[in-house]
C-alpha atoms as a PDB file:
ATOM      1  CA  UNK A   1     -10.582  11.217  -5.212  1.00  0.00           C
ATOM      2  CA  UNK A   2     -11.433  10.750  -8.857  1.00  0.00           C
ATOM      3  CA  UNK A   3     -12.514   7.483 -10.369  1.00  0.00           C
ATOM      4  CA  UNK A   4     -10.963   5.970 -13.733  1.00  0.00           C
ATOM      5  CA  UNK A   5     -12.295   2.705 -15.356  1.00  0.00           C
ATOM      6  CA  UNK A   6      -9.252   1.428 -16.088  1.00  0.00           C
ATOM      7  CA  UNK A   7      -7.452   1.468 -12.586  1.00  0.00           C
ATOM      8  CA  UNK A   8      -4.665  -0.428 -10.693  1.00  0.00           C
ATOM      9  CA  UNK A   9      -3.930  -0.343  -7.284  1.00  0.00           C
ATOM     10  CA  UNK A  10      -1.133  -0.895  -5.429  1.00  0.00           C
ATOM     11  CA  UNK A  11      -0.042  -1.517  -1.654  1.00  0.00           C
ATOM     12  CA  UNK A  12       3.013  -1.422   0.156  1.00  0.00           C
ATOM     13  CA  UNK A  13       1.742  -2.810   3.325  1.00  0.00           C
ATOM     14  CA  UNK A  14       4.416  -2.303   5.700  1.00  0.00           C
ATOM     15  CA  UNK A  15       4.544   1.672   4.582  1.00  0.00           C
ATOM     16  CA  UNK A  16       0.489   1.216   4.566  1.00  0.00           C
ATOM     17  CA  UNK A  17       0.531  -0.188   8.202  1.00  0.00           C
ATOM     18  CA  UNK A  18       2.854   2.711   9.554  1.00  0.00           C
ATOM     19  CA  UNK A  19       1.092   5.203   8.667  1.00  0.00           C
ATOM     20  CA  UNK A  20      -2.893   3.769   9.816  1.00  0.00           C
ATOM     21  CA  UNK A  21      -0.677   2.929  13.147  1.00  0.00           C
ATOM     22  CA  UNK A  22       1.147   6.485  13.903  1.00  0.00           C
ATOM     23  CA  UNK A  23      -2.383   7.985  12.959  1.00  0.00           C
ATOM     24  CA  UNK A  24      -4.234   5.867  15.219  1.00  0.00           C
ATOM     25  CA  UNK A  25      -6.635   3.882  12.629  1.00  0.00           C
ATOM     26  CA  UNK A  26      -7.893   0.661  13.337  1.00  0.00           C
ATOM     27  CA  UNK A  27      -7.785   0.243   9.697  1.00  0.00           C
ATOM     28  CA  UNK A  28     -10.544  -1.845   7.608  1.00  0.00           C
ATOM     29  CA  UNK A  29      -8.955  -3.408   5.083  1.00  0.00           C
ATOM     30  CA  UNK A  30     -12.668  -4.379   3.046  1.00  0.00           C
ATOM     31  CA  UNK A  31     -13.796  -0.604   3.178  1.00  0.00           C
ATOM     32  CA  UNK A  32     -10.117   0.710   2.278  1.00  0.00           C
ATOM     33  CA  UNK A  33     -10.417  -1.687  -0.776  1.00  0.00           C
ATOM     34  CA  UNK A  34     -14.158  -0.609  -1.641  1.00  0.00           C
ATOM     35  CA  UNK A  35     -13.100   3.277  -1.561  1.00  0.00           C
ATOM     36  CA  UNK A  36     -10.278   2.924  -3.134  1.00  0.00           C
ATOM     37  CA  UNK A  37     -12.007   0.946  -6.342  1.00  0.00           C
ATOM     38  CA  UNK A  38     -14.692   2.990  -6.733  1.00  0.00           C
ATOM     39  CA  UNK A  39     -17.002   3.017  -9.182  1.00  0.00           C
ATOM     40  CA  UNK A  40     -14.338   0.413 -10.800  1.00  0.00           C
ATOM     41  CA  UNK A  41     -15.153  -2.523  -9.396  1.00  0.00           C
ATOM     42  CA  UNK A  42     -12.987  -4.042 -11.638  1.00  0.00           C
ATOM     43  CA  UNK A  43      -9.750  -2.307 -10.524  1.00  0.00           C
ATOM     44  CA  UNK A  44      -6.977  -4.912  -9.225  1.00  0.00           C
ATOM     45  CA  UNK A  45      -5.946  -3.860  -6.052  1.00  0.00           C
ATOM     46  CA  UNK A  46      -2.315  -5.673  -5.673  1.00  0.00           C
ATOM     47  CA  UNK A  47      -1.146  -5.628  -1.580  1.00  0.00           C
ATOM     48  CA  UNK A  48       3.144  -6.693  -1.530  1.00  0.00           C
ATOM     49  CA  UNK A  49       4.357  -7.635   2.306  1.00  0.00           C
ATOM     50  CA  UNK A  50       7.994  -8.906   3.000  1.00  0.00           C
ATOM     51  CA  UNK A  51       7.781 -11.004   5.624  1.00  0.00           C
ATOM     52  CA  UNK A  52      10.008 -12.956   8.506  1.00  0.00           C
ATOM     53  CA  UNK A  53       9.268 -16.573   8.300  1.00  0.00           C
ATOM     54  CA  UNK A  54       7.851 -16.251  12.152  1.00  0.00           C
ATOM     55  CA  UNK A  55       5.331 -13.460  10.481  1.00  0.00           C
ATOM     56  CA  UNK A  56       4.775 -15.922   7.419  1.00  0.00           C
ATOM     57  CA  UNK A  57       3.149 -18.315  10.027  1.00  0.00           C
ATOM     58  CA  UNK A  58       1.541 -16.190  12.290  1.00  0.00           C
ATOM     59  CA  UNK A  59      -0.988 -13.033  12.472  1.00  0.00           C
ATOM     60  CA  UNK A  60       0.305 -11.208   9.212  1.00  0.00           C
ATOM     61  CA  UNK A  61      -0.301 -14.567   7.463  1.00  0.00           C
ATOM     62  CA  UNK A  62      -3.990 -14.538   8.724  1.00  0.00           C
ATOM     63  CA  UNK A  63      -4.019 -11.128   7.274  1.00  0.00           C
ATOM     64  CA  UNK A  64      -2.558 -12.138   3.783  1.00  0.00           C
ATOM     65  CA  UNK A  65      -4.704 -14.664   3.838  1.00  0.00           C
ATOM     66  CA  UNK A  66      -7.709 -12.504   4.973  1.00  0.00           C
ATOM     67  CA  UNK A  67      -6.774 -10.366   2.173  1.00  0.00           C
ATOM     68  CA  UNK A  68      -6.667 -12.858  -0.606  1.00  0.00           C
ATOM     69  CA  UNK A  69      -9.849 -14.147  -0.400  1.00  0.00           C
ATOM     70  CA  UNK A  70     -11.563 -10.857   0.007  1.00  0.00           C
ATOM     71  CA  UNK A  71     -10.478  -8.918  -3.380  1.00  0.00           C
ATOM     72  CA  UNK A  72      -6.491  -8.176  -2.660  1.00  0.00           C
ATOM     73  CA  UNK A  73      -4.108  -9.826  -5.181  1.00  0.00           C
ATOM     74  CA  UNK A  74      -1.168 -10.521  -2.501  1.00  0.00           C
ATOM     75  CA  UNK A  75       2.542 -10.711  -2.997  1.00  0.00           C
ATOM     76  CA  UNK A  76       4.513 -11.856  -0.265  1.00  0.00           C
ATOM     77  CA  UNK A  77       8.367 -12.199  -0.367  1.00  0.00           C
ATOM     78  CA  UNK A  78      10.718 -13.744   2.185  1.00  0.00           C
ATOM     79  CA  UNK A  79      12.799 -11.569   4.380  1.00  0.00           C
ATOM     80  CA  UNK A  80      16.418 -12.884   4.429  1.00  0.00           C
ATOM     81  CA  UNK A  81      17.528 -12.905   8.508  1.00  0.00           C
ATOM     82  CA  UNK A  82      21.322 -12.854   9.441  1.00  0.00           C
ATOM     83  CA  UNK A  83      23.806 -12.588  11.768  1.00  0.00           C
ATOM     84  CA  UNK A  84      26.373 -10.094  11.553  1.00  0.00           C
ATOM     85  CA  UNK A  85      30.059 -10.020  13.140  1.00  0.00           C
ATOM     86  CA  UNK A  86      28.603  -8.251  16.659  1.00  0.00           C
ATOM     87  CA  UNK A  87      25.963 -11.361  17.113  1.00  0.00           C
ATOM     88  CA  UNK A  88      23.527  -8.972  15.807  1.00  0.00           C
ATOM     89  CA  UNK A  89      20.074 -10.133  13.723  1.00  0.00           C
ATOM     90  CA  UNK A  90      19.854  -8.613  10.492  1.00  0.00           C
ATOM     91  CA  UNK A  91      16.872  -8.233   7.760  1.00  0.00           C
ATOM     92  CA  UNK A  92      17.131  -7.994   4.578  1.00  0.00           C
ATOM     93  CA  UNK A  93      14.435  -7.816   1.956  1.00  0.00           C
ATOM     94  CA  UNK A  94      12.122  -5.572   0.289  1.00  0.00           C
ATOM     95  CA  UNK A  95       9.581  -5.805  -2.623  1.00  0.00           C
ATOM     96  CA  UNK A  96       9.889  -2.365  -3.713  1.00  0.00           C
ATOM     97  CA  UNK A  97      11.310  -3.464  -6.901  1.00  0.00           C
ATOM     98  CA  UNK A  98       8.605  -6.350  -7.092  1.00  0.00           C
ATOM     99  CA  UNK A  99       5.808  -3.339  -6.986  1.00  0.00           C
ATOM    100  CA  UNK A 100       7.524  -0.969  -9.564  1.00  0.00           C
ATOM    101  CA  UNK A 101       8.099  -3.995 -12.288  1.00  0.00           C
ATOM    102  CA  UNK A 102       4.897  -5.089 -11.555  1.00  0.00           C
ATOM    103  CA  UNK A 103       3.314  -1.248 -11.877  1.00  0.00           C
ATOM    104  CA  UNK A 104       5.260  -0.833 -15.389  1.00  0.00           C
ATOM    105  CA  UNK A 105       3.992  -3.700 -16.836  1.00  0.00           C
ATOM    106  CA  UNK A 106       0.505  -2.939 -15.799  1.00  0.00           C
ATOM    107  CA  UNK A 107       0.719   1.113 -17.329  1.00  0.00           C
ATOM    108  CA  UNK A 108       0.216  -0.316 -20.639  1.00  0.00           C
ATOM    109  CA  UNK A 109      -3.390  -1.257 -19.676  1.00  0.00           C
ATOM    110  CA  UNK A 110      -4.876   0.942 -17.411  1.00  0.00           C
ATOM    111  CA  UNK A 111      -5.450   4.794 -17.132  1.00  0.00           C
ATOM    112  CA  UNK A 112      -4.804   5.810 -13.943  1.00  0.00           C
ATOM    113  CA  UNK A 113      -3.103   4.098 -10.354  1.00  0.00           C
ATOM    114  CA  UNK A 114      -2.662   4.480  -7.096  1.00  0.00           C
ATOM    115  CA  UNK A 115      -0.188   3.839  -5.008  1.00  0.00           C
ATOM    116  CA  UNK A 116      -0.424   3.643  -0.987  1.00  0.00           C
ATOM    117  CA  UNK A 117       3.003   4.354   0.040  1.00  0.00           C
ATOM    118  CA  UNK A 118       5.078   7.313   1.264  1.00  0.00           C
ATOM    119  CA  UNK A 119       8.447   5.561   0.621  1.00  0.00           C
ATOM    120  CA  UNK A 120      10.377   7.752  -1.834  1.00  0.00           C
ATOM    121  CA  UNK A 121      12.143   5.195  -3.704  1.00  0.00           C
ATOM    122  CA  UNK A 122       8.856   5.389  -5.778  1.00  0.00           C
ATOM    123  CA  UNK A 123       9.125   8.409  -7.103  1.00  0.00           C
ATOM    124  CA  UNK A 124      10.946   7.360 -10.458  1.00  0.00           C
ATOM    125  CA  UNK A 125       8.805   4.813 -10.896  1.00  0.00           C
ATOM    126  CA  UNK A 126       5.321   7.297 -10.636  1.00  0.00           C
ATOM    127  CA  UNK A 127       7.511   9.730 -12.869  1.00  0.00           C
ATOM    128  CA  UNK A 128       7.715   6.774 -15.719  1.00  0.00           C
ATOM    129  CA  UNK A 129       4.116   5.248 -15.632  1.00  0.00           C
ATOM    130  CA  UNK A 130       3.170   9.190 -16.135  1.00  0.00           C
ATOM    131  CA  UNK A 131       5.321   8.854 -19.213  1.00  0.00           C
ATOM    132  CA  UNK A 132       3.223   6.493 -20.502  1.00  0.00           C
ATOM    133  CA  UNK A 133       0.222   8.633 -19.808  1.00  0.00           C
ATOM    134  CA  UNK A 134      -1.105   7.411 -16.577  1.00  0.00           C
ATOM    135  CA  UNK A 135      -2.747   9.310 -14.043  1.00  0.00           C
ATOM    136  CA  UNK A 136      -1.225   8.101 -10.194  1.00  0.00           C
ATOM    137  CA  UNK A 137      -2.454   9.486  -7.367  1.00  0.00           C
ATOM    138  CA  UNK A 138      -0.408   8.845  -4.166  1.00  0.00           C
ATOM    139  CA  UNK A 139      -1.834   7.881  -0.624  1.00  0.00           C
ATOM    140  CA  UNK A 140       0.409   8.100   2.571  1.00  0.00           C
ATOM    141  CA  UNK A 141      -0.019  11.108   5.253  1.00  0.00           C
ATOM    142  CA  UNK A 142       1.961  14.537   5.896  1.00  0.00           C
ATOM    143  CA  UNK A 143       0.389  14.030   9.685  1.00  0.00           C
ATOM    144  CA  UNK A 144       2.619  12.816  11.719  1.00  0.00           C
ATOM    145  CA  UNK A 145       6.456  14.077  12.590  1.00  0.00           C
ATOM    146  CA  UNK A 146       8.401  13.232  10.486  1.00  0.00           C
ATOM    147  CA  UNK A 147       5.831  12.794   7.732  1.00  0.00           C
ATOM    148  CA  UNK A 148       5.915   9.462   6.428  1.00  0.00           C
ATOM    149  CA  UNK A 149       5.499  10.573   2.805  1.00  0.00           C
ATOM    150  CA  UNK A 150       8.953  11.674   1.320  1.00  0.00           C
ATOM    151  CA  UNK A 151       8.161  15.140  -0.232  1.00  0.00           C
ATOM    152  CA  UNK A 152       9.783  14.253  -3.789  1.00  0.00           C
ATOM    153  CA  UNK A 153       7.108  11.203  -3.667  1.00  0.00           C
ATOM    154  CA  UNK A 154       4.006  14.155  -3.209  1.00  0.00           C
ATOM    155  CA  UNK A 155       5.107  16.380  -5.597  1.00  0.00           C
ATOM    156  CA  UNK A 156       5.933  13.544  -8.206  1.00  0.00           C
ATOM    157  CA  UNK A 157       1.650  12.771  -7.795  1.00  0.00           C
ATOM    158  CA  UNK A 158      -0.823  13.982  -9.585  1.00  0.00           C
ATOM    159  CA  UNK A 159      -2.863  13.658  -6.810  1.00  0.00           C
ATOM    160  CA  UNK A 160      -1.898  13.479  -3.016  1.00  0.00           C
ATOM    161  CA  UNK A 161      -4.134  12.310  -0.620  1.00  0.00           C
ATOM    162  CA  UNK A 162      -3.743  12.093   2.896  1.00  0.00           C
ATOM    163  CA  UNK A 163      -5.344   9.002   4.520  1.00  0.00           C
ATOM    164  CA  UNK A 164      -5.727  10.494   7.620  1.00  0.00           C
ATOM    165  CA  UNK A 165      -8.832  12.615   5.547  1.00  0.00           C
ATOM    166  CA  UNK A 166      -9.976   9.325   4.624  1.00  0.00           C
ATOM    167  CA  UNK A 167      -9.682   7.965   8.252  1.00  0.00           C
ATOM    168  CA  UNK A 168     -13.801   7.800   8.491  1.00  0.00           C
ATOM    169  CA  UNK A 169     -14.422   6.317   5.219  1.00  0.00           C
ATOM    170  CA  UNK A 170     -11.870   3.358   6.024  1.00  0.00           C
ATOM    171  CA  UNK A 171     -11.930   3.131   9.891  1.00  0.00           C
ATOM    172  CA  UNK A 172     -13.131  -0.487  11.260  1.00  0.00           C
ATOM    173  CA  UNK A 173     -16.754   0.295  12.729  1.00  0.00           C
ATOM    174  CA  UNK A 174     -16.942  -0.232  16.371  1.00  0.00           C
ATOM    175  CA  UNK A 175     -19.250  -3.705  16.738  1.00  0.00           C
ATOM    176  CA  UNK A 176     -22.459  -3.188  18.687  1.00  0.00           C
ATOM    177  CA  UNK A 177     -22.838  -5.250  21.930  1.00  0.00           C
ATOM    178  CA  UNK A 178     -25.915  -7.547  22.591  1.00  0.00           C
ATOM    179  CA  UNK A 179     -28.144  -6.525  25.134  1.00  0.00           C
END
Protein backbone atom coordinates (compact mmCIF):
# COMPACT_ATOMS: atom_id res chain seq x y z
CA UNK A 1 0.00 0.00 0.00
CA UNK A 2 1.57 3.32 -0.88
CA UNK A 3 1.18 6.44 1.16
CA UNK A 4 0.21 10.00 -0.38
CA UNK A 5 0.05 13.24 1.76
CA UNK A 6 -2.80 14.42 0.38
CA UNK A 7 -5.30 11.42 0.89
CA UNK A 8 -9.09 10.79 1.29
CA UNK A 9 -10.69 7.88 2.38
CA UNK A 10 -13.78 6.53 1.89
CA UNK A 11 -16.15 3.71 3.38
CA UNK A 12 -19.08 2.02 2.31
CA UNK A 13 -19.79 0.23 5.45
CA UNK A 14 -22.38 -2.14 4.60
CA UNK A 15 -20.05 -3.44 1.46
CA UNK A 16 -17.07 -2.99 4.21
CA UNK A 17 -18.98 -5.22 6.78
CA UNK A 18 -19.72 -8.06 4.14
CA UNK A 19 -16.74 -8.64 3.21
CA UNK A 20 -14.70 -8.61 7.09
CA UNK A 21 -17.93 -11.00 7.83
CA UNK A 22 -17.74 -13.70 4.80
CA UNK A 23 -13.87 -13.60 5.55
CA UNK A 24 -14.22 -14.20 9.09
CA UNK A 25 -12.56 -10.83 10.62
CA UNK A 26 -13.48 -9.56 13.78
CA UNK A 27 -12.64 -6.32 12.28
CA UNK A 28 -10.91 -3.30 14.32
CA UNK A 29 -12.20 -0.40 13.18
CA UNK A 30 -9.13 1.99 15.11
CA UNK A 31 -6.30 -0.18 13.45
CA UNK A 32 -8.23 -0.33 9.94
CA UNK A 33 -8.30 3.55 10.23
CA UNK A 34 -4.51 3.83 11.42
CA UNK A 35 -3.32 1.54 8.32
CA UNK A 36 -5.25 2.91 6.10
CA UNK A 37 -3.92 6.75 6.92
CA UNK A 38 -0.60 6.05 7.07
CA UNK A 39 2.01 8.17 7.31
CA UNK A 40 -0.96 10.84 6.60
CA UNK A 41 -2.30 11.36 9.63
CA UNK A 42 -4.11 13.97 8.24
CA UNK A 43 -6.11 11.93 5.67
CA UNK A 44 -10.08 12.19 6.26
CA UNK A 45 -11.33 8.93 6.43
CA UNK A 46 -15.28 9.46 5.56
CA UNK A 47 -17.46 6.00 6.73
CA UNK A 48 -21.43 6.36 4.81
CA UNK A 49 -24.08 3.66 6.47
CA UNK A 50 -27.84 3.63 5.39
CA UNK A 51 -29.60 2.65 8.08
CA UNK A 52 -33.29 1.25 9.32
CA UNK A 53 -34.54 3.48 11.99
CA UNK A 54 -34.45 0.18 14.45
CA UNK A 55 -30.47 0.11 13.42
CA UNK A 56 -30.37 4.05 13.90
CA UNK A 57 -31.15 3.31 17.65
CA UNK A 58 -29.47 0.32 18.32
CA UNK A 59 -25.87 -1.49 17.93
CA UNK A 60 -24.91 0.13 14.45
CA UNK A 61 -25.65 3.48 16.15
CA UNK A 62 -23.11 2.59 18.97
CA UNK A 63 -20.84 1.88 16.13
CA UNK A 64 -21.44 5.27 14.26
CA UNK A 65 -21.09 6.74 17.21
CA UNK A 66 -17.93 4.72 18.19
CA UNK A 67 -16.67 5.80 14.94
CA UNK A 68 -17.20 9.49 15.18
CA UNK A 69 -15.42 10.19 18.04
CA UNK A 70 -12.46 8.08 17.17
CA UNK A 71 -11.24 9.75 13.68
CA UNK A 72 -14.23 8.56 11.11
CA UNK A 73 -16.20 11.46 9.54
CA UNK A 74 -19.73 9.50 9.44
CA UNK A 75 -22.60 9.85 7.07
CA UNK A 76 -25.62 8.14 7.87
CA UNK A 77 -28.82 8.24 5.70
CA UNK A 78 -32.29 6.89 6.44
CA UNK A 79 -33.48 3.76 4.80
CA UNK A 80 -37.05 4.29 3.46
CA UNK A 81 -39.21 0.88 4.70
CA UNK A 82 -42.48 -0.09 2.79
CA UNK A 83 -45.03 -2.28 2.19
CA UNK A 84 -45.68 -3.61 -1.07
CA UNK A 85 -49.05 -5.13 -2.63
CA UNK A 86 -48.07 -8.97 -1.23
CA UNK A 87 -47.76 -7.48 2.58
CA UNK A 88 -44.17 -7.63 1.93
CA UNK A 89 -41.40 -5.10 3.81
CA UNK A 90 -39.41 -3.27 1.46
CA UNK A 91 -36.00 -1.09 1.76
CA UNK A 92 -35.08 1.40 -0.03
CA UNK A 93 -32.04 3.59 0.27
CA UNK A 94 -28.51 3.82 -0.53
CA UNK A 95 -25.71 6.48 -0.19
CA UNK A 96 -23.80 5.44 -3.09
CA UNK A 97 -24.51 8.63 -4.74
CA UNK A 98 -23.83 10.52 -1.33
CA UNK A 99 -20.07 8.88 -1.51
CA UNK A 100 -19.37 9.60 -5.27
CA UNK A 101 -20.57 13.53 -4.96
CA UNK A 102 -18.84 13.68 -1.96
CA UNK A 103 -15.46 11.86 -3.61
CA UNK A 104 -15.69 14.45 -6.70
CA UNK A 105 -15.74 17.31 -4.76
CA UNK A 106 -12.91 16.18 -2.64
CA UNK A 107 -10.47 15.17 -6.08
CA UNK A 108 -9.78 18.73 -6.40
CA UNK A 109 -7.73 18.62 -3.15
CA UNK A 110 -6.10 15.59 -2.59
CA UNK A 111 -3.71 13.23 -4.58
CA UNK A 112 -4.68 9.99 -4.14
CA UNK A 113 -8.05 7.90 -2.40
CA UNK A 114 -9.22 4.97 -1.40
CA UNK A 115 -12.17 3.49 -1.52
CA UNK A 116 -13.34 0.29 0.62
CA UNK A 117 -16.00 -1.12 -1.44
CA UNK A 118 -16.47 -3.88 -4.03
CA UNK A 119 -19.85 -2.52 -5.26
CA UNK A 120 -19.46 -1.80 -8.99
CA UNK A 121 -21.61 1.10 -9.30
CA UNK A 122 -18.26 2.85 -8.39
CA UNK A 123 -16.48 2.24 -11.11
CA UNK A 124 -17.42 5.52 -13.11
CA UNK A 125 -16.93 7.41 -10.38
CA UNK A 126 -12.95 5.96 -9.72
CA UNK A 127 -12.70 6.35 -13.66
CA UNK A 128 -13.53 10.35 -13.22
CA UNK A 129 -11.51 11.30 -10.01
CA UNK A 130 -8.53 9.55 -12.19
CA UNK A 131 -9.45 12.19 -14.72
CA UNK A 132 -8.63 14.67 -12.53
CA UNK A 133 -5.34 13.03 -11.75
CA UNK A 134 -5.95 11.10 -8.65
CA UNK A 135 -4.44 8.02 -7.68
CA UNK A 136 -7.48 5.44 -6.04
CA UNK A 137 -6.67 2.38 -4.86
CA UNK A 138 -9.62 0.00 -4.20
CA UNK A 139 -10.11 -2.32 -1.06
CA UNK A 140 -12.77 -5.19 -1.08
CA UNK A 141 -11.68 -9.08 -1.49
CA UNK A 142 -11.65 -11.62 -4.59
CA UNK A 143 -11.86 -14.40 -1.54
CA UNK A 144 -14.89 -15.50 -1.18
CA UNK A 145 -17.54 -17.10 -3.92
CA UNK A 146 -18.86 -14.97 -5.54
CA UNK A 147 -16.20 -12.33 -4.98
CA UNK A 148 -17.61 -9.39 -3.51
CA UNK A 149 -15.57 -7.00 -5.66
CA UNK A 150 -17.26 -6.54 -9.16
CA UNK A 151 -14.32 -7.17 -11.62
CA UNK A 152 -14.96 -3.80 -13.70
CA UNK A 153 -14.48 -2.07 -10.06
CA UNK A 154 -10.62 -3.96 -9.85
CA UNK A 155 -9.58 -3.28 -13.06
CA UNK A 156 -10.91 0.43 -12.96
CA UNK A 157 -8.05 0.71 -9.66
CA UNK A 158 -4.90 1.63 -9.76
CA UNK A 159 -4.32 -0.39 -7.02
CA UNK A 160 -6.37 -3.48 -5.72
CA UNK A 161 -5.96 -4.70 -2.49
CA UNK A 162 -7.48 -7.51 -0.95
CA UNK A 163 -8.35 -7.05 2.77
CA UNK A 164 -8.23 -10.43 3.49
CA UNK A 165 -4.01 -9.76 3.06
CA UNK A 166 -4.55 -7.11 5.43
CA UNK A 167 -6.63 -9.36 7.82
CA UNK A 168 -3.53 -9.28 10.55
CA UNK A 169 -2.80 -5.71 10.35
CA UNK A 170 -6.63 -4.84 11.06
CA UNK A 171 -7.91 -7.91 13.05
CA UNK A 172 -9.29 -6.96 16.74
CA UNK A 173 -6.47 -8.45 19.13
CA UNK A 174 -7.73 -11.16 21.28
CA UNK A 175 -7.85 -9.41 25.09
CA UNK A 176 -5.65 -11.17 27.62
CA UNK A 177 -7.45 -12.68 30.69
CA UNK A 178 -6.43 -11.80 34.35
CA UNK A 179 -4.92 -14.38 36.24
Amino acid sequence: MRYFERNAIFIDGANLHLAVSCLGIDLDYGRLLRLLRGKSHSAQAFYYAALTEAQANGTINRLTDWLGYNGYIVVTKQIAESVDGFGRRRFKGSIDVDLAVAALAMAERVDAMTLVSGNGAFRSLIEAVQRKGVRVSVISTIRTQPPIIAEELRRQADEFIDIDDLGDKIRRMPVERAG
